[in-house]
Structure formats: C-alpha cells, structure tokens
PDB file of N, CA and C in Angstrom:
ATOM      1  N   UNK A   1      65.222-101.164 -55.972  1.00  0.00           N
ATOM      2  CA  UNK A   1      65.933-102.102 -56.828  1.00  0.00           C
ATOM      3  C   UNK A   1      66.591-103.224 -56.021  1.00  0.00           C
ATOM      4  N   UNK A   2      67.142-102.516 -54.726  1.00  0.00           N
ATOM      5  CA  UNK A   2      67.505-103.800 -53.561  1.00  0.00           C
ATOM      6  C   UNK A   2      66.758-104.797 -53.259  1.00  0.00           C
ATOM      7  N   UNK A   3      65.656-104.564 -53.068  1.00  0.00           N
ATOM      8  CA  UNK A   3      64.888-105.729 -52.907  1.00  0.00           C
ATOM      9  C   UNK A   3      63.916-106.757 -54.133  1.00  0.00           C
ATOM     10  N   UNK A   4      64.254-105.789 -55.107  1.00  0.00           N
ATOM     11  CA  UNK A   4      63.764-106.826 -56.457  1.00  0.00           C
ATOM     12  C   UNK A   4      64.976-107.975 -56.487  1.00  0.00           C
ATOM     13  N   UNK A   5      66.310-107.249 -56.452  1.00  0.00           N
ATOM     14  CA  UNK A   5      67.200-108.721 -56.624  1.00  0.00           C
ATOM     15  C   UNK A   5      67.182-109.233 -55.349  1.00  0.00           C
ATOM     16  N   UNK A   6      67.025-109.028 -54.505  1.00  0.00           N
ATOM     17  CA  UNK A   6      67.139-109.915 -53.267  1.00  0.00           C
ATOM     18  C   UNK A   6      65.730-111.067 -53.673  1.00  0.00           C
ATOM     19  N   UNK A   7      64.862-110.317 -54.094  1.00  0.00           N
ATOM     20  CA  UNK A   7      63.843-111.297 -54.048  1.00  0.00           C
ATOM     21  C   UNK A   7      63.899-112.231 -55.356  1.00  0.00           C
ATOM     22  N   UNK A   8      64.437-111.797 -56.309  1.00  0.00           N
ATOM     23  CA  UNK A   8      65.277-112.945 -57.291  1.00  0.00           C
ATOM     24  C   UNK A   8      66.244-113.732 -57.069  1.00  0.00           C
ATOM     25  N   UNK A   9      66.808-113.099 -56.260  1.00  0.00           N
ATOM     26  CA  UNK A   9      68.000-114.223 -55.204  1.00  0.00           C
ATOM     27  C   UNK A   9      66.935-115.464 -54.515  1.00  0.00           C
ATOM     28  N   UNK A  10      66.168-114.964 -53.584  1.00  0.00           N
ATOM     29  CA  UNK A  10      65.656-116.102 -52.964  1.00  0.00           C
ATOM     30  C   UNK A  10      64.369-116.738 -53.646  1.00  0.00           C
ATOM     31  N   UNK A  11      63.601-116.201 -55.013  1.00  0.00           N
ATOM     32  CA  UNK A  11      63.388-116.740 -55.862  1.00  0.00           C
ATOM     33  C   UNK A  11      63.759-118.125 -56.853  1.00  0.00           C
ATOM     34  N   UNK A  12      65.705-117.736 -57.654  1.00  0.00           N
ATOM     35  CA  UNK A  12      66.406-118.879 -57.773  1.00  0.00           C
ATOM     36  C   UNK A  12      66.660-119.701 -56.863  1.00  0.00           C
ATOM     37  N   UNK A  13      66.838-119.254 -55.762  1.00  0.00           N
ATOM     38  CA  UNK A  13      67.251-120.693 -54.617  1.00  0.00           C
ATOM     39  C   UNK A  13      65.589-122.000 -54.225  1.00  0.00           C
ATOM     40  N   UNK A  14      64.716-121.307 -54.509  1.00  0.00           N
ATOM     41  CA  UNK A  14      63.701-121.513 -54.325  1.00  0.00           C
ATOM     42  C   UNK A  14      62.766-122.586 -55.158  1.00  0.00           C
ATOM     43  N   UNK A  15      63.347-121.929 -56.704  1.00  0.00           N
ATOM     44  CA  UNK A  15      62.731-122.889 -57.865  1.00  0.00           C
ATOM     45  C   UNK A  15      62.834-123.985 -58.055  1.00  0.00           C
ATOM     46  N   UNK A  16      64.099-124.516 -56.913  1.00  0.00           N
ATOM     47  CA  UNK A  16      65.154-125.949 -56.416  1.00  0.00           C
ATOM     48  C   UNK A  16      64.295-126.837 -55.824  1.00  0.00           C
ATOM     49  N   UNK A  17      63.901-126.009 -54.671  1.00  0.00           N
ATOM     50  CA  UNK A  17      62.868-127.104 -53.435  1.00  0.00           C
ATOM     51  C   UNK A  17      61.661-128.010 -54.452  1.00  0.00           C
ATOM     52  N   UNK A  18      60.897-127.603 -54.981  1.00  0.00           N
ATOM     53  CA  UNK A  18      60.181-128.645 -55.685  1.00  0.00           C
ATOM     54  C   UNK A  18      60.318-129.596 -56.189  1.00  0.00           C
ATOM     55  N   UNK A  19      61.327-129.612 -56.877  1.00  0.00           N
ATOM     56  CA  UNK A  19      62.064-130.631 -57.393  1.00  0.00           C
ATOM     57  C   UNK A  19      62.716-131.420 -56.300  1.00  0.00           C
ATOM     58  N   UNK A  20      63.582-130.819 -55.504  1.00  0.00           N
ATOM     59  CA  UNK A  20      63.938-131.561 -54.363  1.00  0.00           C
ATOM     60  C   UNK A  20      62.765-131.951 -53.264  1.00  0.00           C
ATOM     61  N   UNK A  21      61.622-131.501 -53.562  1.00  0.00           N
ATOM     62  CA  UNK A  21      60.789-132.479 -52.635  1.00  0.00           C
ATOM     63  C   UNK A  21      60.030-133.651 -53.354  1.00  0.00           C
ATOM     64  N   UNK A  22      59.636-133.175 -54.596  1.00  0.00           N
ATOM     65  CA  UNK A  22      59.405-134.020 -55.523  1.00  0.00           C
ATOM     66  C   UNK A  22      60.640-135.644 -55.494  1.00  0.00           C
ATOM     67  N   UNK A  23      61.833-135.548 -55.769  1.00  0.00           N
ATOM     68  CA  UNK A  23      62.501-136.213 -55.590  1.00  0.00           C
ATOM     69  C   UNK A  23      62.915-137.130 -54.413  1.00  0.00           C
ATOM     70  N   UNK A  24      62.478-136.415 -53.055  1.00  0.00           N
ATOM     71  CA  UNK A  24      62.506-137.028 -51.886  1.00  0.00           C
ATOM     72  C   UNK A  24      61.376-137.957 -51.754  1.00  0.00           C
ATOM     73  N   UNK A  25      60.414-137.355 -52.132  1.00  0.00           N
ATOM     74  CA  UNK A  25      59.138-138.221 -52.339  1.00  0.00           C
ATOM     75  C   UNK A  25      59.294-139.569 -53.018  1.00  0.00           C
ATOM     76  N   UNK A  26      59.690-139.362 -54.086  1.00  0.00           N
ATOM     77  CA  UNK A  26      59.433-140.786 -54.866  1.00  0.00           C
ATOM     78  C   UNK A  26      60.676-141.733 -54.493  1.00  0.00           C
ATOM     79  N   UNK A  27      61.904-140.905 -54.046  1.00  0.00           N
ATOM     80  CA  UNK A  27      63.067-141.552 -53.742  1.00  0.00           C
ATOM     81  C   UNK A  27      62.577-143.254 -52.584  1.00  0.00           C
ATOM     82  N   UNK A  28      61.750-142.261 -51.237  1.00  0.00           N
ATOM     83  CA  UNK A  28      61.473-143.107 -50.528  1.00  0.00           C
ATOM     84  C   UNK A  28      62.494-143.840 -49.501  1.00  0.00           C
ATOM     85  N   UNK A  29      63.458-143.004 -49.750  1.00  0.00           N
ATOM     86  CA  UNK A  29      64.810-143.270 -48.518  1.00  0.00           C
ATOM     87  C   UNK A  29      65.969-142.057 -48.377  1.00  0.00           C
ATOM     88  N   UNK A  30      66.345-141.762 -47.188  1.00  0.00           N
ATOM     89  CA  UNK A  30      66.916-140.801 -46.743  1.00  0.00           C
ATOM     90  C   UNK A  30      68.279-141.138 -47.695  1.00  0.00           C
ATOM     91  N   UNK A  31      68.787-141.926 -47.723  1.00  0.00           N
ATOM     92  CA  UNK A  31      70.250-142.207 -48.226  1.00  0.00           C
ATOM     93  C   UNK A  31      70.720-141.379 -48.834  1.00  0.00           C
ATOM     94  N   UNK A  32      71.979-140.911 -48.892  1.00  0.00           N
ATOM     95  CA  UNK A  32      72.489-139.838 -49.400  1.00  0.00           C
ATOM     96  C   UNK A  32      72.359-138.355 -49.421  1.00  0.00           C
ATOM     97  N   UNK A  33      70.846-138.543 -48.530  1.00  0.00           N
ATOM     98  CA  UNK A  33      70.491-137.138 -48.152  1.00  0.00           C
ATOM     99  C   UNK A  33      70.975-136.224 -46.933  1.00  0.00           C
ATOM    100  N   UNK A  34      71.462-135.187 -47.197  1.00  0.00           N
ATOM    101  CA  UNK A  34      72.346-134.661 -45.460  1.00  0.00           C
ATOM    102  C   UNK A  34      71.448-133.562 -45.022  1.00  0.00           C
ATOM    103  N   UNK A  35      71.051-134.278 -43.525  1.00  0.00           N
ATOM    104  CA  UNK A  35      70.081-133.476 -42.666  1.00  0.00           C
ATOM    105  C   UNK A  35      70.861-132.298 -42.452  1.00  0.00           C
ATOM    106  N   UNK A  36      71.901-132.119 -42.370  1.00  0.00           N
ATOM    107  CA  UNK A  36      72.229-130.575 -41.359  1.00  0.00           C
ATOM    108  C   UNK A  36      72.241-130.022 -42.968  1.00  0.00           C
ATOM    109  N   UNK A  37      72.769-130.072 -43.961  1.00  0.00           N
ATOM    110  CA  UNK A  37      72.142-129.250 -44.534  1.00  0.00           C
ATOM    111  C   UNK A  37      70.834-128.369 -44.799  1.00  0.00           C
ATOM    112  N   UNK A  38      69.773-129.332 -44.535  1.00  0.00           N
ATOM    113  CA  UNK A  38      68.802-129.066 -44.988  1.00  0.00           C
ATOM    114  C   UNK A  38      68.251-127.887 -43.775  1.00  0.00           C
ATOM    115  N   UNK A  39      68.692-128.697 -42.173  1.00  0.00           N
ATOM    116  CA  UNK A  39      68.549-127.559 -41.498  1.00  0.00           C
ATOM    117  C   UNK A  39      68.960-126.172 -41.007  1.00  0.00           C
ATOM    118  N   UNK A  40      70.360-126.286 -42.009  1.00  0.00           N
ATOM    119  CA  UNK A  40      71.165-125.038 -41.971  1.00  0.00           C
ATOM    120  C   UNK A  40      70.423-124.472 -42.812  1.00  0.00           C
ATOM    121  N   UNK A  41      69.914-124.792 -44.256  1.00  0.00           N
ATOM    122  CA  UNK A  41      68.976-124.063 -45.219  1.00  0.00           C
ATOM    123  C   UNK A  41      67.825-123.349 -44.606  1.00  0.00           C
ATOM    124  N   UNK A  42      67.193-123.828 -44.014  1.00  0.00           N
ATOM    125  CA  UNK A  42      65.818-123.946 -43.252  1.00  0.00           C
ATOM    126  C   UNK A  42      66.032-122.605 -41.926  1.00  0.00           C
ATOM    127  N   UNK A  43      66.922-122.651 -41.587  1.00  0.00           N
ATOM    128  CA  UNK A  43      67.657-121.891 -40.537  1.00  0.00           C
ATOM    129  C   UNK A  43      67.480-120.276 -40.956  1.00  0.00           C
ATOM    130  N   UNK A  44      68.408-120.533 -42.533  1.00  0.00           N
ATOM    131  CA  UNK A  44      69.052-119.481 -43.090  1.00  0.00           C
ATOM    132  C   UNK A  44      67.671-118.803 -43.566  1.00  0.00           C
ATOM    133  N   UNK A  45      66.580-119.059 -43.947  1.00  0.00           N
ATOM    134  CA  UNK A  45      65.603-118.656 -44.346  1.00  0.00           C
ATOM    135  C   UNK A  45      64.768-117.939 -43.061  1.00  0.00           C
ATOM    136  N   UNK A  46      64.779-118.903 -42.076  1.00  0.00           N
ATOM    137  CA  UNK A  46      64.105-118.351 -40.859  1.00  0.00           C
ATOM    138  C   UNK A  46      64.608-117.059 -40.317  1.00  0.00           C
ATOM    139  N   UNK A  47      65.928-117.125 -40.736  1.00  0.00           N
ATOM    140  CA  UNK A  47      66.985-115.659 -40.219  1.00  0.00           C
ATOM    141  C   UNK A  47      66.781-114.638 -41.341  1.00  0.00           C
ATOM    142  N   UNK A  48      66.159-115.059 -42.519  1.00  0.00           N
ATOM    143  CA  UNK A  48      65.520-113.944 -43.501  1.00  0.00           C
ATOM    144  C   UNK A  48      64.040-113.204 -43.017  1.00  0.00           C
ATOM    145  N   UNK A  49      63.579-114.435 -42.339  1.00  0.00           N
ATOM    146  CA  UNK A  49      62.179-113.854 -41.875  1.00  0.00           C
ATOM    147  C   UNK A  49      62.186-112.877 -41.207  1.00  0.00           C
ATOM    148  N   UNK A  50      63.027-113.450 -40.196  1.00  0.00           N
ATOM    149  CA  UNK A  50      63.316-112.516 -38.732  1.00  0.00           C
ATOM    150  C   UNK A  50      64.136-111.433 -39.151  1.00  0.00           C
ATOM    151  N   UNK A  51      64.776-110.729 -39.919  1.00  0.00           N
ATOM    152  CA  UNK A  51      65.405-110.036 -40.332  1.00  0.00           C
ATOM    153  C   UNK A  51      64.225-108.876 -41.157  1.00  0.00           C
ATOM    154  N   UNK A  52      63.126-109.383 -42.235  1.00  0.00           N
ATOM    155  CA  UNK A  52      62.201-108.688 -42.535  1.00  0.00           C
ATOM    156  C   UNK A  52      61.309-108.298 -41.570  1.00  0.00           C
ATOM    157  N   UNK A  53      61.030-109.293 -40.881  1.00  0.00           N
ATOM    158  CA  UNK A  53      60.037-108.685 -39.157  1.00  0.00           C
ATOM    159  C   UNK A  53      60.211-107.658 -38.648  1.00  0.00           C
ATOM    160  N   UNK A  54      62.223-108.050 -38.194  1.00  0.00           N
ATOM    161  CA  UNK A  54      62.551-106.625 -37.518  1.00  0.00           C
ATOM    162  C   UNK A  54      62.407-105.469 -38.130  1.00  0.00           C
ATOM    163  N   UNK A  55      62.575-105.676 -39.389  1.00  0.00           N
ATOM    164  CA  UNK A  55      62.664-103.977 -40.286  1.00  0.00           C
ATOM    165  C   UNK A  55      61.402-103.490 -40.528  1.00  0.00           C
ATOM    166  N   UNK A  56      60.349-104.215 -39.899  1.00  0.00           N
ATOM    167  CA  UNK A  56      58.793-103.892 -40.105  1.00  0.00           C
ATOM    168  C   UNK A  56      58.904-103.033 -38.755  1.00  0.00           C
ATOM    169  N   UNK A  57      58.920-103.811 -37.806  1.00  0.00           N
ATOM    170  CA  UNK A  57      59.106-103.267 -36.494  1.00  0.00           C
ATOM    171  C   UNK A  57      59.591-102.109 -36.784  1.00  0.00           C
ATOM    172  N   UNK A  58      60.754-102.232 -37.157  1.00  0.00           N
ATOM    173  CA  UNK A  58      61.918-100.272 -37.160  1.00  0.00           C
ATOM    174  C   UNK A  58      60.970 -99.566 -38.280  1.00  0.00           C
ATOM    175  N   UNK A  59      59.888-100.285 -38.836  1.00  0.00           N
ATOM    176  CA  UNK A  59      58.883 -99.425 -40.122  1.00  0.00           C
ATOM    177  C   UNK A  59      60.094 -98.803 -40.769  1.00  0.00           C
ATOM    178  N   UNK A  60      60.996 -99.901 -41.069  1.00  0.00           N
ATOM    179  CA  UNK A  60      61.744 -99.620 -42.375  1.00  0.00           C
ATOM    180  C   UNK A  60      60.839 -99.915 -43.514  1.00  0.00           C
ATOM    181  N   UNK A  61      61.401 -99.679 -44.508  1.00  0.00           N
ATOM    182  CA  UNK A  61      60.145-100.316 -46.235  1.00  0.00           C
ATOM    183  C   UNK A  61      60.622-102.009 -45.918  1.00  0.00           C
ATOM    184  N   UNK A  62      60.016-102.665 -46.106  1.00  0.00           N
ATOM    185  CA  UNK A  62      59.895-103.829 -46.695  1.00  0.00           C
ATOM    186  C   UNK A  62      58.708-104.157 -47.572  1.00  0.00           C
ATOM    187  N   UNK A  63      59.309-104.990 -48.396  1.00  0.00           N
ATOM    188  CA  UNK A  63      58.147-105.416 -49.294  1.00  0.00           C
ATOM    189  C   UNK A  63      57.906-106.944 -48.667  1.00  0.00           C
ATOM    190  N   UNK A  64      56.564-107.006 -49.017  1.00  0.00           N
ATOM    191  CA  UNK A  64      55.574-108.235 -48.110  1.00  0.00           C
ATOM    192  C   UNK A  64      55.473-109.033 -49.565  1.00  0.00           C
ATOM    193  N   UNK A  65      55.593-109.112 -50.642  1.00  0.00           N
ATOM    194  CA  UNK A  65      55.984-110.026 -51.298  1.00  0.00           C
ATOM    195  C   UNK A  65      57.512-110.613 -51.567  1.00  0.00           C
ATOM    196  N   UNK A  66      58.388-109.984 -50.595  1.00  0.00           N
ATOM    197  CA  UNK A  66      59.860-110.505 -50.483  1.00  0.00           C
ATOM    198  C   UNK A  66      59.695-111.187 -49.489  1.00  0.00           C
ATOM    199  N   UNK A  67      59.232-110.922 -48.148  1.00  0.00           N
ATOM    200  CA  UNK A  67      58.894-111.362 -47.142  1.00  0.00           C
ATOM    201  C   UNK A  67      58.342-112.624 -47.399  1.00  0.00           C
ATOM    202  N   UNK A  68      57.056-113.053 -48.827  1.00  0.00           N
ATOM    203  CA  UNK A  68      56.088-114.202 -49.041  1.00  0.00           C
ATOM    204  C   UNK A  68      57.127-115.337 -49.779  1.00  0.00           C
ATOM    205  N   UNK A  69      58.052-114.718 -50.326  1.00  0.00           N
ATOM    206  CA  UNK A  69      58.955-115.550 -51.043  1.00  0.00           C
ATOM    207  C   UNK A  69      59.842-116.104 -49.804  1.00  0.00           C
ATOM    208  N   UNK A  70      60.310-115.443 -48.852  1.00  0.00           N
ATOM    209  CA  UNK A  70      61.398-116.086 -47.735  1.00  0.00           C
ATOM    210  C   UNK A  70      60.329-117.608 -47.412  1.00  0.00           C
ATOM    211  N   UNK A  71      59.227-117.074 -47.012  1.00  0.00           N
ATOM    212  CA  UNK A  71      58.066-117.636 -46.510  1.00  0.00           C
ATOM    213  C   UNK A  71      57.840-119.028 -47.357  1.00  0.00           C
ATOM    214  N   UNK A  72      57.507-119.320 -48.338  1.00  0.00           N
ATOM    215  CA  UNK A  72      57.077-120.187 -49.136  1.00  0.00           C
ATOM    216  C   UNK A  72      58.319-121.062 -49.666  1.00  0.00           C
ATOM    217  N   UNK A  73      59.592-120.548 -49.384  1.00  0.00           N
ATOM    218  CA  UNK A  73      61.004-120.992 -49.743  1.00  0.00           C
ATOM    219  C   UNK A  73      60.815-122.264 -48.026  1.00  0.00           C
ATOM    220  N   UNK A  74      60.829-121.560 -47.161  1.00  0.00           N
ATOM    221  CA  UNK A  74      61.081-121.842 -45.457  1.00  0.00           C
ATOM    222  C   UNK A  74      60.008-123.298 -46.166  1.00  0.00           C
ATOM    223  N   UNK A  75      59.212-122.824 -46.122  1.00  0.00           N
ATOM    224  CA  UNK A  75      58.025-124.105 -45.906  1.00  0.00           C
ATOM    225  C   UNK A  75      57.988-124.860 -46.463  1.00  0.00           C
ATOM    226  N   UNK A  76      58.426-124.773 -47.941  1.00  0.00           N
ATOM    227  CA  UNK A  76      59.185-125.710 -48.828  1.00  0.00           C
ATOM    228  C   UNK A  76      60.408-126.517 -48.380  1.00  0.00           C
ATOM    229  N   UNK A  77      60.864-126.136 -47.558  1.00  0.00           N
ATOM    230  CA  UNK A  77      62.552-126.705 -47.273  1.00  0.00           C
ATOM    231  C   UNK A  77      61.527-127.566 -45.740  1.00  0.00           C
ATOM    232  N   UNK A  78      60.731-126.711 -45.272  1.00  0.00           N
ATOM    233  CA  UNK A  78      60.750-128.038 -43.876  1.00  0.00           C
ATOM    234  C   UNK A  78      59.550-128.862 -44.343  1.00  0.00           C
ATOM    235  N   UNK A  79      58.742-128.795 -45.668  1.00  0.00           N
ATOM    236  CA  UNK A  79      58.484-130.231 -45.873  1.00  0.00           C
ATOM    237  C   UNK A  79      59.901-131.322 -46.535  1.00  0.00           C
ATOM    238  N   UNK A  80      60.430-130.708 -46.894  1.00  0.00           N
ATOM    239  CA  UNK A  80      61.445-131.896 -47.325  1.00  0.00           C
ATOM    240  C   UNK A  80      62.345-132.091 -46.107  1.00  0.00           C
ATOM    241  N   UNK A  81      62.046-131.345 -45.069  1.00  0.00           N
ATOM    242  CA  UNK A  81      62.705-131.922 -43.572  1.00  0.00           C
ATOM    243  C   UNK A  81      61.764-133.300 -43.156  1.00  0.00           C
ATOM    244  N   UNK A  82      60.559-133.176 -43.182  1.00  0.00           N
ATOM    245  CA  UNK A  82      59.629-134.071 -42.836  1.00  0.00           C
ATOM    246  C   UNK A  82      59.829-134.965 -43.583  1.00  0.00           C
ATOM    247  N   UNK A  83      60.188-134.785 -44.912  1.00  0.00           N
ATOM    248  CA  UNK A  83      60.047-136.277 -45.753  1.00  0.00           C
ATOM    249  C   UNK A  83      61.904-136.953 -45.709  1.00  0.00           C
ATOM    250  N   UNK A  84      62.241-136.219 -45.450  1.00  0.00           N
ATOM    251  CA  UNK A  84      64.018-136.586 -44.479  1.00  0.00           C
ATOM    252  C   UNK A  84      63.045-138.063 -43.631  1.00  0.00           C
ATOM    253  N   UNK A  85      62.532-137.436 -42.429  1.00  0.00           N
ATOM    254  CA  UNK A  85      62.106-138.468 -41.268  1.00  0.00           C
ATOM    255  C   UNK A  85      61.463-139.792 -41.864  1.00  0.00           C
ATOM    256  N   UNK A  86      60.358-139.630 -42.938  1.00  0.00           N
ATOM    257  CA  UNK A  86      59.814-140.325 -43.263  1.00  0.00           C
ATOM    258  C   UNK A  86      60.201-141.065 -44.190  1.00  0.00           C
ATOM    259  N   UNK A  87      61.622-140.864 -44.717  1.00  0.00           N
ATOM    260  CA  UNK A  87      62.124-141.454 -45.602  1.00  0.00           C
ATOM    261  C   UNK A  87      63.360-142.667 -44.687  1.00  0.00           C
ATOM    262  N   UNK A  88      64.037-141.893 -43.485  1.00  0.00           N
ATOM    263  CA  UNK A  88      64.622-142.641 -42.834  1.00  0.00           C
ATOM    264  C   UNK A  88      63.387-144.250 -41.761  1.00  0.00           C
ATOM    265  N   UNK A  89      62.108-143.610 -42.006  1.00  0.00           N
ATOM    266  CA  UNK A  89      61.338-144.573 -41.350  1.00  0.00           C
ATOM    267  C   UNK A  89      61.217-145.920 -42.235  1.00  0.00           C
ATOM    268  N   UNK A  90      60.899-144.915 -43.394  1.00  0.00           N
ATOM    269  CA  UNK A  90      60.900-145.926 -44.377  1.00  0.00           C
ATOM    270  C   UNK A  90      61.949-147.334 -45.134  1.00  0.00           C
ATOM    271  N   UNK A  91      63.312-146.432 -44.132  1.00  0.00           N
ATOM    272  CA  UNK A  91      64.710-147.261 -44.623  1.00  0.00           C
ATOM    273  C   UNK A  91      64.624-148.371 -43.450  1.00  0.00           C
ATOM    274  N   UNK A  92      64.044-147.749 -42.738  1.00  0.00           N
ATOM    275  CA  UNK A  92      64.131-148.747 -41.181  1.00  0.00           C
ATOM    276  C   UNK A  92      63.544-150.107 -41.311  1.00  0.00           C
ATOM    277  N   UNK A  93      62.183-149.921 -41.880  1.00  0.00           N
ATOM    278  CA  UNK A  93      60.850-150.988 -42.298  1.00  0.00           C
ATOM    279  C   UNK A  93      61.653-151.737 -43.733  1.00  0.00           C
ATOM    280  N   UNK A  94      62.242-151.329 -44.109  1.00  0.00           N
ATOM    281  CA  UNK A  94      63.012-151.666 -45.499  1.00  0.00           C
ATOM    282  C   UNK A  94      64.481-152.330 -45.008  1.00  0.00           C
ATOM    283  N   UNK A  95      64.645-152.146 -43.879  1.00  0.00           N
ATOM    284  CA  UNK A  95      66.013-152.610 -43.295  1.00  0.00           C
ATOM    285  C   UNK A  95      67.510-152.128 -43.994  1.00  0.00           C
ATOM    286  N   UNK A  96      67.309-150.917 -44.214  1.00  0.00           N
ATOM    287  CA  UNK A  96      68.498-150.329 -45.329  1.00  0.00           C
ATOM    288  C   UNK A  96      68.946-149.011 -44.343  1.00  0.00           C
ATOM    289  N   UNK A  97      69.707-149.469 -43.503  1.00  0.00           N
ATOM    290  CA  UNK A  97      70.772-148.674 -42.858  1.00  0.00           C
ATOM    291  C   UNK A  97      71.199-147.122 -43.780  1.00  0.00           C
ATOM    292  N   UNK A  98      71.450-146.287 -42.899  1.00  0.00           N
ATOM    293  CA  UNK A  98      71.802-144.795 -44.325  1.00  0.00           C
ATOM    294  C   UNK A  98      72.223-143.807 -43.127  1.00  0.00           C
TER     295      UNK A  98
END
C-alpha cells in the first residue's frame, strides 16, 4: 500500500511537467522562470532514483513501475531545464534581459 501512494504522490507532482513544458515552449523566454528551482526539482527526483536503486541492490521489494514514474517525472523536468537555456537564448537574440 506504501508504494501505491508514494507512486500517486509522484504521479500528482508529475501531471504538472507537461503543462509546464508545454508552456515553456510556446512562452519562448526564460522570464520569470527560476532555474534553481527547477534544479532542486530535478535533483529531488534523481535522489528518488537513487534511493529505489539502492533498495534493489539491498533486494528490498521495489516496484519498477514506481521506479518508471520517478523516471519519466526526472526527464520531464530536465527537458524543461533545456528549454530554461533555450528560452534564455532566445531572450538574448530578442534583446530582453531576464
């Protein structure tokens, strides 16, 4: 049952990123957007990974579809790291300071 809500936990946090990459996308400028967040997010997920790894290692139970959700959350958050960069490139060529 622990790991069904854990994986509904990082499920809801998750259903966010699309929209927030979606939005970064069309935005087309970093402005208002805060990098250390995004890499504290990005972080916090990576420390979920590594946390399910280890308990594979100790062949504790983990479930590998909690594990796919940390996974697909992570990769979701560092494309909208990438479109961070490409949005500040884009402010540059646009001459709009942020």
């Amino acid at each position: 049952m622990a790991e069904v809500l854990e994986a509904l936990m990082v499920i809801c946090f998750g259903i966010s990123w699309p929209l927030n990459i979606r939005k970064s996308y069309l935005a087309g400028t970093a402005k208002g957007k805060s990098l250390s967040f995004v890499i504290l997010i990005f972080s916090g997920y990576v420390f979920g990974i590594l946390s399910k790894i280890i308990m594979l290692g100790a062949h504790q139970k983990v479930s590998v579809w909690v594990l796919a959700v940390y996974v697909l959350n992570a990769v979701m958050v560092f494309i909208d790291f990438v479109l961070y960069f490409r949005n500040k490139k884009l402010d540059r060529m646009n001459g709009i300071g942020s």
